[in-house]
Every structure is written in C-alpha cells, then in structure tokens.
N, C-alpha and C. Protein backbone atom coordinates (compact mmCIF):
# COMPACT_ATOMS: atom_id res chain seq x y z
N UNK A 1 -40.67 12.85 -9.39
CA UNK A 1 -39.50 12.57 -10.20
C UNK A 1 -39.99 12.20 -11.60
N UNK A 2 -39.76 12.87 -12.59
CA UNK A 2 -39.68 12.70 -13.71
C UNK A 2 -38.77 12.93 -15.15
N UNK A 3 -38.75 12.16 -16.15
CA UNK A 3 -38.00 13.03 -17.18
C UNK A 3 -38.72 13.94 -17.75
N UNK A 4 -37.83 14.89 -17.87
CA UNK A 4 -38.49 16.20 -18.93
C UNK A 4 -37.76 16.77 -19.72
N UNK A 5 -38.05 17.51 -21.10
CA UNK A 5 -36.99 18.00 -21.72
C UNK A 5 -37.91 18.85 -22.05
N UNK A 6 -37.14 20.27 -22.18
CA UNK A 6 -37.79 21.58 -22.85
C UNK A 6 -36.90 22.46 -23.66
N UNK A 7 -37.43 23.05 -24.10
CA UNK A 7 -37.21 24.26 -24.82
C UNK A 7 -36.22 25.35 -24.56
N UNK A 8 -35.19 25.87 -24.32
CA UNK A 8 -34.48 27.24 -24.16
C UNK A 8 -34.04 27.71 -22.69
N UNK A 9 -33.61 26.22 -22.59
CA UNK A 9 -33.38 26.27 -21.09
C UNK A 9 -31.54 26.55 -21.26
N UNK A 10 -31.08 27.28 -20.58
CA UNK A 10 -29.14 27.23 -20.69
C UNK A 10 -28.94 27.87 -19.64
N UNK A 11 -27.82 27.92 -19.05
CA UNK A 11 -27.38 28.52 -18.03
C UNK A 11 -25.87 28.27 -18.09
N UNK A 12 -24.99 28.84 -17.34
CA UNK A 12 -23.50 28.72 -17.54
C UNK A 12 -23.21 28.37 -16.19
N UNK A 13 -22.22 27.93 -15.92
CA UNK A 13 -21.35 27.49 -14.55
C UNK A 13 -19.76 27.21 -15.11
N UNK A 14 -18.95 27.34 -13.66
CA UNK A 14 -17.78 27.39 -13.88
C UNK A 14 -17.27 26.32 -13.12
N UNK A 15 -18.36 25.43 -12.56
CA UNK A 15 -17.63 24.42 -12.34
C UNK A 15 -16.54 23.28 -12.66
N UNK A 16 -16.04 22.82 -12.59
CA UNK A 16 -14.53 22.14 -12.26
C UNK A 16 -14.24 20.54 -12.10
N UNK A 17 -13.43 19.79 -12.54
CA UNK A 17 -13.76 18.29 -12.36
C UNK A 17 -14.82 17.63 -13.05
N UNK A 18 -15.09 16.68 -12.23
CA UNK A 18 -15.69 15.16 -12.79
C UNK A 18 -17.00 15.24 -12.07
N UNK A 19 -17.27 16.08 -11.18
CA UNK A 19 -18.46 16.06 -10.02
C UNK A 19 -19.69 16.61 -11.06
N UNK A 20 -20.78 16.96 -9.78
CA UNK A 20 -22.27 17.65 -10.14
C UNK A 20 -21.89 19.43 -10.84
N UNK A 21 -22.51 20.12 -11.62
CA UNK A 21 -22.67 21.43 -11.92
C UNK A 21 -23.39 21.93 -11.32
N UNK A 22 -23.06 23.05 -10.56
CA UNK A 22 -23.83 24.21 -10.47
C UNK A 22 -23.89 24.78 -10.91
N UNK A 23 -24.99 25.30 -10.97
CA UNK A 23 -25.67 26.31 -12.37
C UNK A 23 -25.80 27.69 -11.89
N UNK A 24 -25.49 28.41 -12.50
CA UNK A 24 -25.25 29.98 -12.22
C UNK A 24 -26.09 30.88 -12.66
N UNK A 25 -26.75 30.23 -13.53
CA UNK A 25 -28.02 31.35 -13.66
C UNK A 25 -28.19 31.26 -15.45
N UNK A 26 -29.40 31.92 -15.81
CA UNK A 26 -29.86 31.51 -17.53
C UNK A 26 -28.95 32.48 -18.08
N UNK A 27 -28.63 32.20 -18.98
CA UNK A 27 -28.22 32.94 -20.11
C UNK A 27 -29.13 34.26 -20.68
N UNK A 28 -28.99 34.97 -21.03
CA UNK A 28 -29.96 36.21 -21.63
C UNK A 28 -31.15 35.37 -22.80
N UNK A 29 -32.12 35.52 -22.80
CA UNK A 29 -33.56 35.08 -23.43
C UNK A 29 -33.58 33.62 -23.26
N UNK A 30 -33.02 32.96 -22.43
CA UNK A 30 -33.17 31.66 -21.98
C UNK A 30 -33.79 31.58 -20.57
N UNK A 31 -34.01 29.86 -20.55
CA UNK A 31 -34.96 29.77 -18.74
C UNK A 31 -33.89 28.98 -18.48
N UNK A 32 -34.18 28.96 -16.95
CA UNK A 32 -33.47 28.30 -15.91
C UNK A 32 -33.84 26.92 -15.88
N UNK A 33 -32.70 25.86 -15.41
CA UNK A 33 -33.32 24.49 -15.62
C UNK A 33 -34.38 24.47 -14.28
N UNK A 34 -34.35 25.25 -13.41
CA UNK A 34 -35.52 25.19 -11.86
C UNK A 34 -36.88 25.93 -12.39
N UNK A 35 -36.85 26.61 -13.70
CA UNK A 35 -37.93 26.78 -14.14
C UNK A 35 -38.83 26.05 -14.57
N UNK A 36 -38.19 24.45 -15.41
CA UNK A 36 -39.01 23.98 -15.80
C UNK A 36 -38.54 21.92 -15.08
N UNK A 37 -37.78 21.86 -14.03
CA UNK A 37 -37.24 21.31 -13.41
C UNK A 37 -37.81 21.44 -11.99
N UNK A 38 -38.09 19.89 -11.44
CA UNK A 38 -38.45 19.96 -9.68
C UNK A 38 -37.14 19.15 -9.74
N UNK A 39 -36.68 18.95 -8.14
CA UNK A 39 -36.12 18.17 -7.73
C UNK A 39 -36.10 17.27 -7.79
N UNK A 40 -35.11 15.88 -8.12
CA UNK A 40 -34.88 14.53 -8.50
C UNK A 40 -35.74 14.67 -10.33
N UNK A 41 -36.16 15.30 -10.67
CA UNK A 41 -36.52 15.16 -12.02
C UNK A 41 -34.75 15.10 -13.12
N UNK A 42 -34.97 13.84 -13.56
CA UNK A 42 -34.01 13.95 -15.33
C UNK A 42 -34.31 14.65 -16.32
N UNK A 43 -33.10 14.81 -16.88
CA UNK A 43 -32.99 15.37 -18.41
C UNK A 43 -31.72 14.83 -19.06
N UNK A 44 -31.97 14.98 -20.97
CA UNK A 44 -30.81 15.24 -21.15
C UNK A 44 -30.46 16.91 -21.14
N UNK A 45 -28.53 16.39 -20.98
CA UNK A 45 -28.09 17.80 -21.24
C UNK A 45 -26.60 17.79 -21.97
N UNK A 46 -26.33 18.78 -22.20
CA UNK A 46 -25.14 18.95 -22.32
C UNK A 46 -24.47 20.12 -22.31
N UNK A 47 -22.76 19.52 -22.00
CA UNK A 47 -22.10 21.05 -21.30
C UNK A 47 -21.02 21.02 -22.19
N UNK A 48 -20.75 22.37 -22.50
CA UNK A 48 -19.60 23.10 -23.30
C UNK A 48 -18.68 23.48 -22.54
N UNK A 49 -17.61 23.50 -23.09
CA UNK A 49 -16.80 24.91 -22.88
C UNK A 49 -16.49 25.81 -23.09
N UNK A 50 -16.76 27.08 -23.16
CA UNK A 50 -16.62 28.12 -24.11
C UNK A 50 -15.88 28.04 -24.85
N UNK A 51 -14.71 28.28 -23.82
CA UNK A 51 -13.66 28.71 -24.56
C UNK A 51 -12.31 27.66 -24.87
N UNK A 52 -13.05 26.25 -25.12
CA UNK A 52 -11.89 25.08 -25.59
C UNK A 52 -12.69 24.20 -26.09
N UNK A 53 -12.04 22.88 -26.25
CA UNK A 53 -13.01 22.18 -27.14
C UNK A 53 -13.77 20.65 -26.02
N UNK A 54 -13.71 21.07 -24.57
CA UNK A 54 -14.13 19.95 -24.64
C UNK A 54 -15.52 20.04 -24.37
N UNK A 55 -16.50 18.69 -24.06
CA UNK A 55 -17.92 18.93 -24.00
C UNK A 55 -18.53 18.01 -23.76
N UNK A 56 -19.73 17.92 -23.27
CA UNK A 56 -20.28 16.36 -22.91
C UNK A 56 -21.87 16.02 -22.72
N UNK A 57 -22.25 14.89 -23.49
CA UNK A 57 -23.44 14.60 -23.40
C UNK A 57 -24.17 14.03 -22.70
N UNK A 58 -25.27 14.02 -22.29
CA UNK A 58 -25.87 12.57 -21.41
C UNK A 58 -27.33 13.37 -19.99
N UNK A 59 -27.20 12.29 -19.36
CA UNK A 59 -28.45 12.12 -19.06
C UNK A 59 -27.91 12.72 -17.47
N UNK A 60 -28.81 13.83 -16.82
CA UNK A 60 -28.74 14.58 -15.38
C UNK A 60 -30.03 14.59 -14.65
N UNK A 61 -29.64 14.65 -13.19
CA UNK A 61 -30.09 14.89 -12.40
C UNK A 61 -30.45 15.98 -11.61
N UNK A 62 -31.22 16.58 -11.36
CA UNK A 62 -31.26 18.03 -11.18
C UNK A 62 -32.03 17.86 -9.83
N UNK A 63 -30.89 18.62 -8.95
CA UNK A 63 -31.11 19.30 -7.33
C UNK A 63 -31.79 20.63 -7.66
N UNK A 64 -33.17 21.12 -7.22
CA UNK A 64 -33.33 22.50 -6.44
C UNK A 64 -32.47 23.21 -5.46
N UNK A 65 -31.95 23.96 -5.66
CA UNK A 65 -32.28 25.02 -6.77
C UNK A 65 -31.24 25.34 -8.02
N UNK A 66 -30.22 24.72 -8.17
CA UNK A 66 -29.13 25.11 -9.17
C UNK A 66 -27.95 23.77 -9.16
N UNK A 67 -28.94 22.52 -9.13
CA UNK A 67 -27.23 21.48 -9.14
C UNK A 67 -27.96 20.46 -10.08
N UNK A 68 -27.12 19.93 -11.04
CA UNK A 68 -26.94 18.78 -12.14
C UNK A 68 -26.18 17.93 -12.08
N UNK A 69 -26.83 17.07 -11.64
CA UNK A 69 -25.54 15.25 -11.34
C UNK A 69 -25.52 14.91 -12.58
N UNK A 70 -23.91 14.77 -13.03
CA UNK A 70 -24.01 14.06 -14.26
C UNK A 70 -23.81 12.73 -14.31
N UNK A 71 -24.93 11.93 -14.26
CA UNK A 71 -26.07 10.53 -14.10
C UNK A 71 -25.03 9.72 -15.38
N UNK A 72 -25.51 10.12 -16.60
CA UNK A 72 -25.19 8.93 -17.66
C UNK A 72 -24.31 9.70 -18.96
N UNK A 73 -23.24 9.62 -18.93
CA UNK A 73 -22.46 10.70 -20.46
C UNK A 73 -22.85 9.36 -21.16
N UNK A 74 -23.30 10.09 -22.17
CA UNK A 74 -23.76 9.21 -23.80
C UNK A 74 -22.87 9.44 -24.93
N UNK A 75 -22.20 10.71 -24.68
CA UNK A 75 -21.30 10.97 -25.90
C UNK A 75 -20.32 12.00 -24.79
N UNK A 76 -19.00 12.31 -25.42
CA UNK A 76 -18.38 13.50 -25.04
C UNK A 76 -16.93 13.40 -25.97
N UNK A 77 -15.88 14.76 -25.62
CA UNK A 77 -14.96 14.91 -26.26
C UNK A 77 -13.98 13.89 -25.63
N UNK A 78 -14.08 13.25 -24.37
CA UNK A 78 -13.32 12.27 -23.73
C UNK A 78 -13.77 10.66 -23.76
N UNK A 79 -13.69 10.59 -24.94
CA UNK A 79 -14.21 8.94 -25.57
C UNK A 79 -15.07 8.56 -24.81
N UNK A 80 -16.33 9.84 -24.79
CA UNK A 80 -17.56 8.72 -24.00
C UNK A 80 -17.68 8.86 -22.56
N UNK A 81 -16.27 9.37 -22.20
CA UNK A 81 -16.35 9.45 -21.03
C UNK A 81 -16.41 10.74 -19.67
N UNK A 82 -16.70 10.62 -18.50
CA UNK A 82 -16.82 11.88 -18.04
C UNK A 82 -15.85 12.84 -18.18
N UNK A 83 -15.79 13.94 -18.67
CA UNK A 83 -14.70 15.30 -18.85
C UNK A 83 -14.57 15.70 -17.47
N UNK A 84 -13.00 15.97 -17.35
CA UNK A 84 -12.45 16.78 -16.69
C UNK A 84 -12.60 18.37 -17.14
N UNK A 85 -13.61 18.96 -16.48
CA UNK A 85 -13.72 20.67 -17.16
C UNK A 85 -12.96 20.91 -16.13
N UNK A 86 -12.58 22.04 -17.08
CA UNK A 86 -11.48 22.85 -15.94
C UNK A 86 -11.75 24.60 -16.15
N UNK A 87 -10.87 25.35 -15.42
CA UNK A 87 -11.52 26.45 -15.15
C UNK A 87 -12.09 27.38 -16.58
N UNK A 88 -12.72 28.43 -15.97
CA UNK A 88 -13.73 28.96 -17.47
C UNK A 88 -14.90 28.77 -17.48
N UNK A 89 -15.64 29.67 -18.18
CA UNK A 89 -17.23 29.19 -18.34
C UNK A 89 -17.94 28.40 -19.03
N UNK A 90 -18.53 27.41 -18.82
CA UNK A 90 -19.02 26.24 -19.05
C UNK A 90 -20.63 26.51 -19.66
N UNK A 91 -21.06 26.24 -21.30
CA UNK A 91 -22.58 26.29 -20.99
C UNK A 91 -23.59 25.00 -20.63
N UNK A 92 -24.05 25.06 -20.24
CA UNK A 92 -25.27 23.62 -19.87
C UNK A 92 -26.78 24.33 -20.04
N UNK A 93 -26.97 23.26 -20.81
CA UNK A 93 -28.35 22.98 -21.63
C UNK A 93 -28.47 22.01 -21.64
N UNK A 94 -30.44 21.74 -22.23
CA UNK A 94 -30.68 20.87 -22.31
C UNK A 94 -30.96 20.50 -23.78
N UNK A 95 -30.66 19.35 -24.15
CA UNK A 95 -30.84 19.23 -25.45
C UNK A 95 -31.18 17.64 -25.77
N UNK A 96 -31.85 17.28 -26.86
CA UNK A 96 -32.26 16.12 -27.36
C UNK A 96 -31.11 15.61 -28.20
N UNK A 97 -30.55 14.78 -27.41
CA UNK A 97 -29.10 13.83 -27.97
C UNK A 97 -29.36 13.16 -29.55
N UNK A 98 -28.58 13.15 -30.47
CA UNK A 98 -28.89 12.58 -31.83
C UNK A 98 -28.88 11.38 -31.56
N UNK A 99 -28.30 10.52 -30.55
CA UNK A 99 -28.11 9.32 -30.12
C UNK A 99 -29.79 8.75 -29.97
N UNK A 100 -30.42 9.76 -30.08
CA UNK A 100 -31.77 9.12 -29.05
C UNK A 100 -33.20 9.67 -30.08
N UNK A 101 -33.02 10.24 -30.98
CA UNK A 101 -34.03 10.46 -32.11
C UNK A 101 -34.05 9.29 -32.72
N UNK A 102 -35.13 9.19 -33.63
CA UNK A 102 -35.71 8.61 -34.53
C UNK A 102 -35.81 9.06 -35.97
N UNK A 103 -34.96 8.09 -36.53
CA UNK A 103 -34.33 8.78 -38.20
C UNK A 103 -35.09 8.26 -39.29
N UNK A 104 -35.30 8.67 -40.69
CA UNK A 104 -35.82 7.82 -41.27
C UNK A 104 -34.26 6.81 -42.17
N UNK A 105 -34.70 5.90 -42.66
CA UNK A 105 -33.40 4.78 -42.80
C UNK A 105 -33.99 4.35 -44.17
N UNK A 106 -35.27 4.75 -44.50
CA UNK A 106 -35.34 3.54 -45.87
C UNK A 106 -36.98 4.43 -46.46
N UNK A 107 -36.60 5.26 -47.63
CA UNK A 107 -37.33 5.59 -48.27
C UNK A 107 -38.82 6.63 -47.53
N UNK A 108 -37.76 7.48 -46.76
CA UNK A 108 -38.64 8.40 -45.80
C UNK A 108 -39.26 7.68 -44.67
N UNK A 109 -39.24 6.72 -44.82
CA UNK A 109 -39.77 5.95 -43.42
C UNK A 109 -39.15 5.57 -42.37
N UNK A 110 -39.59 5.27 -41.06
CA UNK A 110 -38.80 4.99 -39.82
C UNK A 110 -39.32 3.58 -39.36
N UNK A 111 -39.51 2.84 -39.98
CA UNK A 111 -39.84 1.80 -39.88
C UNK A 111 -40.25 1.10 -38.73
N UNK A 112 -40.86 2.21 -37.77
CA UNK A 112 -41.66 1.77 -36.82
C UNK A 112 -42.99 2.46 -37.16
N UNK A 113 -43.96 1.23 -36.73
CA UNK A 113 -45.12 0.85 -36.69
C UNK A 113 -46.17 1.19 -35.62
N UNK A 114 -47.63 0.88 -35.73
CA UNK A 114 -48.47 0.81 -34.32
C UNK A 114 -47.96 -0.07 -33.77
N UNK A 115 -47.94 -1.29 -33.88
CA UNK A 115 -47.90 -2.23 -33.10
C UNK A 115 -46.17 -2.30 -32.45
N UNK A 116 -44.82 -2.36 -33.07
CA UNK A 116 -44.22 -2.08 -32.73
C UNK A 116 -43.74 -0.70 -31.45
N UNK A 117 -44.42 0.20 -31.32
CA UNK A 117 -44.14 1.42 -30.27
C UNK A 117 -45.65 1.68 -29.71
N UNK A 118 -46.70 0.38 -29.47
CA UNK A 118 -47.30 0.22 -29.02
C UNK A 118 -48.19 1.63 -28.94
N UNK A 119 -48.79 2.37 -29.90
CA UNK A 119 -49.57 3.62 -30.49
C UNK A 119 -51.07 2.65 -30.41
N UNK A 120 -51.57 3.99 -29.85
CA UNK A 120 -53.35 3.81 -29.93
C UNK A 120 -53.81 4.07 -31.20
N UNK A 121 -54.66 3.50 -31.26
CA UNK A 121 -55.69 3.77 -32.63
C UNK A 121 -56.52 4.75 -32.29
C-alpha cells in the first residue's frame, strides 16, 4: 500500500451516485490507473463530467483491477462535497490538486527551508 501519483494516467467510467468508480478503460495515448497502481495503493484524482459541469477532487483508493473509492473530496462542484454523478461519461485521472503544491508567496521564494521539511545535506 502506497501513495503514488503519475503521469497520463485517465480512463472514463459511467458510473453513477456517491459510491466507488469503475474504470472502463484508458483513454487513447493515456495509461490505466492498474498500470501504474497495485491494490490498496492511494492517489489523488479527479473526475469530470463530460458533458455538464459537475466534478470532483480528492484523494482514492484503488481496487485491482478497475475500482476507485472515493476516500477524501478536497475540492468539488458540490461545496466540497461528494457529487452525485449521474448518467454519461465521466473522466478520472490522476492529478496533483492545487490545494497540495507548494507556491512561492514572497519574492520567488517558498519559504521553506532545510530544517523546516527536514532535507538532507
């Protein structure tokens, strides 16, 4: 079990409700989240809707071979909270939440340190 986040991972599903996604397979020049995903391993992700506006961010759980528990929404179109998707195709990816980068705030710097994020010399 680990977190991981990669690169060009998407896949679509048409799943429904408030529950887990199943994932239906990559998108054309994309990987599968079981490509770079074991079982009980996290990520972030997030899921669209194609074709409306809602969508949602946060932190999953990923079943072998094609299922995503959605663990922690960090952001979404439902104040934060879990979306009701409803029918239609849905995309899910993985992506690095803006919530969770490191910005600079004061004269190009991020005002963390060695000693603060505990970095080797």
């Amino acid at each position: 079990m680990a977190f991981v986040i990669a690169d060009r991972v998407r896949e679509t599903s048409t799943t429904t409700g408030t529950g887990s996604f199943t994932l239906g397979g990559a998108v054309t020049g994309y990987r599968t989240f079981a490509s770079v995903l074991a079982s009980a391993d996290t990520t972030y992700y997030t899921i669209a809707d194609q074709g409306g506006a809602n969508w949602e961010v946060g932190i999953g759980t990923f079943t072998s071979p094609s299922t995503l528990a959605r663990t922690t929404v960090l952001s979404s179109s439902n104040a934060g909270n879990l979306v009701t998707f409803t029918a239609g195709i849905k995309d899910v990816f993985i992506s690095l939440p803006a919530s969770r980068t490191v910005q600079s705030f004061s004269a190009g710097t991020t005002g963390l340190d060695r000693k603060s994020t505990r970095l080797n010399s």
